[in-house]
C-alpha atoms as a PDB file:
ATOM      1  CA  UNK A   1    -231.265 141.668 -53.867  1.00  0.00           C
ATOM      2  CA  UNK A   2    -231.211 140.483 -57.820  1.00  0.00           C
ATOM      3  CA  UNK A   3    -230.898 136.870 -56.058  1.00  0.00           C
ATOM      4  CA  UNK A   4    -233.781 136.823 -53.563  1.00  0.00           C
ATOM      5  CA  UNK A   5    -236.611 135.943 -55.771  1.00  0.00           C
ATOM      6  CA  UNK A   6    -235.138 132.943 -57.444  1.00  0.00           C
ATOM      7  CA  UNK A   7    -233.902 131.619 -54.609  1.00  0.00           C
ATOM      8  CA  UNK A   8    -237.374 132.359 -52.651  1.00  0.00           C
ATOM      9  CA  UNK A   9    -238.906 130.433 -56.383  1.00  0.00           C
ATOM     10  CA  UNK A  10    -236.969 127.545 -55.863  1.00  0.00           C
ATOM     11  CA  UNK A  11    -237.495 127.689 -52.142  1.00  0.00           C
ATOM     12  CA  UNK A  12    -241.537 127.413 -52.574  1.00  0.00           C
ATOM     13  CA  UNK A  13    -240.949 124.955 -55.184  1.00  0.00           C
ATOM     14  CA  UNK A  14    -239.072 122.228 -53.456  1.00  0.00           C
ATOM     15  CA  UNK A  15    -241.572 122.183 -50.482  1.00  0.00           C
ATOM     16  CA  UNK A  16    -243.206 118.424 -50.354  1.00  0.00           C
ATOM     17  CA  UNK A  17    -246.353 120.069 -50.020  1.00  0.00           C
ATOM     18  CA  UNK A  18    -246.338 122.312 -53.058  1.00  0.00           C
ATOM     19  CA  UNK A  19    -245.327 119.867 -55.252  1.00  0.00           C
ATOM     20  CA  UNK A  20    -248.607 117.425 -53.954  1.00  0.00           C
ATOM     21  CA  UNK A  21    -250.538 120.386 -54.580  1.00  0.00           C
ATOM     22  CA  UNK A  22    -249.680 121.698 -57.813  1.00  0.00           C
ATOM     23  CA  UNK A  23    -249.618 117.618 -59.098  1.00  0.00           C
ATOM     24  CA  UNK A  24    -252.895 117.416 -58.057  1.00  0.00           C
ATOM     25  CA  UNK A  25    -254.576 120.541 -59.492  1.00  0.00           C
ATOM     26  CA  UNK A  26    -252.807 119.450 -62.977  1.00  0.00           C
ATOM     27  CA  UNK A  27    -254.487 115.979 -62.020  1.00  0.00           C
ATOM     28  CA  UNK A  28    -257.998 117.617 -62.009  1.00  0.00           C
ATOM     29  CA  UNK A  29    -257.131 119.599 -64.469  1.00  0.00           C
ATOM     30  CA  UNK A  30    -256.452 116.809 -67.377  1.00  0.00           C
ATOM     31  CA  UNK A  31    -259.668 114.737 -65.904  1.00  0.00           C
ATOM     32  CA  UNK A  32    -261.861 118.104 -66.836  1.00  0.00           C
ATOM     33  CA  UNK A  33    -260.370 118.135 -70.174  1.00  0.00           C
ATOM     34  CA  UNK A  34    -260.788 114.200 -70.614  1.00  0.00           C
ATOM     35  CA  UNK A  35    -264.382 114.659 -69.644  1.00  0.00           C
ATOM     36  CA  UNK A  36    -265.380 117.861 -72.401  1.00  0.00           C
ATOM     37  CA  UNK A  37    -263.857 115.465 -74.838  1.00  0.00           C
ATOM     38  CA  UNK A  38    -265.965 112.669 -73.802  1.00  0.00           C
ATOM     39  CA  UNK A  39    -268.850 114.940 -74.080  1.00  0.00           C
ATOM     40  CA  UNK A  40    -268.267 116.003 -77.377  1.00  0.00           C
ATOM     41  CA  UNK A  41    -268.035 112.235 -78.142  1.00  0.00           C
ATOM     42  CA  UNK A  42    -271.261 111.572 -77.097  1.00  0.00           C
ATOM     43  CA  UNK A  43    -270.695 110.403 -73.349  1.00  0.00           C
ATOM     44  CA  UNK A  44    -271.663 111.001 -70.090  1.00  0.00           C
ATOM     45  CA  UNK A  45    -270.379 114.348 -68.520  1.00  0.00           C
ATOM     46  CA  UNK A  46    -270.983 113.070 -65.031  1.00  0.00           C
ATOM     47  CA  UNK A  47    -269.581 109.464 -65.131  1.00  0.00           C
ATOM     48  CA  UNK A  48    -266.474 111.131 -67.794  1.00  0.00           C
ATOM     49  CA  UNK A  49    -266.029 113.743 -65.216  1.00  0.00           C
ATOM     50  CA  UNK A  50    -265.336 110.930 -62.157  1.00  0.00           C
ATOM     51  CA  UNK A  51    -263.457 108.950 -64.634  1.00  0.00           C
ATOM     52  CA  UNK A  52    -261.410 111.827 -65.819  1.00  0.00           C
ATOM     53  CA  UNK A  53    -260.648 113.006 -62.202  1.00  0.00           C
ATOM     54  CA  UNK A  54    -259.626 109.736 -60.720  1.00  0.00           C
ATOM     55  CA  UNK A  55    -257.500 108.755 -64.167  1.00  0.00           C
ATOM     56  CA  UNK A  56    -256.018 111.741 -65.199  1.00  0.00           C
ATOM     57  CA  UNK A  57    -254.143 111.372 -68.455  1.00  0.00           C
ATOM     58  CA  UNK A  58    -255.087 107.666 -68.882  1.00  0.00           C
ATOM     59  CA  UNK A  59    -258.222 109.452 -68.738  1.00  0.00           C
ATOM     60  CA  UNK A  60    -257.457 111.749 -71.327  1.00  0.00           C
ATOM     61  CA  UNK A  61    -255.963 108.924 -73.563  1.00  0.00           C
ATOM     62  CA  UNK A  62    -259.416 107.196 -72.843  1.00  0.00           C
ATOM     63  CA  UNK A  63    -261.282 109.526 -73.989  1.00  0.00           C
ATOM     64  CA  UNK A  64    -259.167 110.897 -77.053  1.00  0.00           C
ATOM     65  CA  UNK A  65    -259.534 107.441 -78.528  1.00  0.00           C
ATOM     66  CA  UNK A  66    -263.501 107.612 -78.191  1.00  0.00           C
ATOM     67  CA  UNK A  67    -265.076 106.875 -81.609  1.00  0.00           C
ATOM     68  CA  UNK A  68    -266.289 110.871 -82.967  1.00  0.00           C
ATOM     69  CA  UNK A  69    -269.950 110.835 -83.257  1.00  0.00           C
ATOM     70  CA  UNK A  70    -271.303 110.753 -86.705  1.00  0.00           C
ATOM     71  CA  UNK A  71    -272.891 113.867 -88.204  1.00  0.00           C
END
């Protein structure tokens, strides 16, 4: 019994169509984050928020290296 949940874990994990899923929400996931950087850099939330959701962590990379907006 100790061994059905791991086994029912890995089970769920190795399923094609999990793993598309779960890549993609982390996807979407690092685009939002690109974008609320942007935005605190001074950009655009709506065009940061396309770019950051079709890039993903070049996205993020993108946006990290955004000049900071002076005070």
């Amino acid at each position: 019994m100790t061994d059905l949940l791991p086994d029912l874990f890995v089970g769920i994990l190795n399923h094609p169509g999990w793993i598309v899923a779960i890549a993609g929400i982390l996807h979407l996931m690092i685009g939002t984050v690109a974008a609320a950087i942007a935005v605190q850099r001074g950009k655009s939330w709506k065009q940061w928020l396309v770019i950051g959701w079709i890039g993903g962590t070049p996205a993020l990379i993108a946006a990290l290296r955004l000049p900071k907006l002076a005070d």
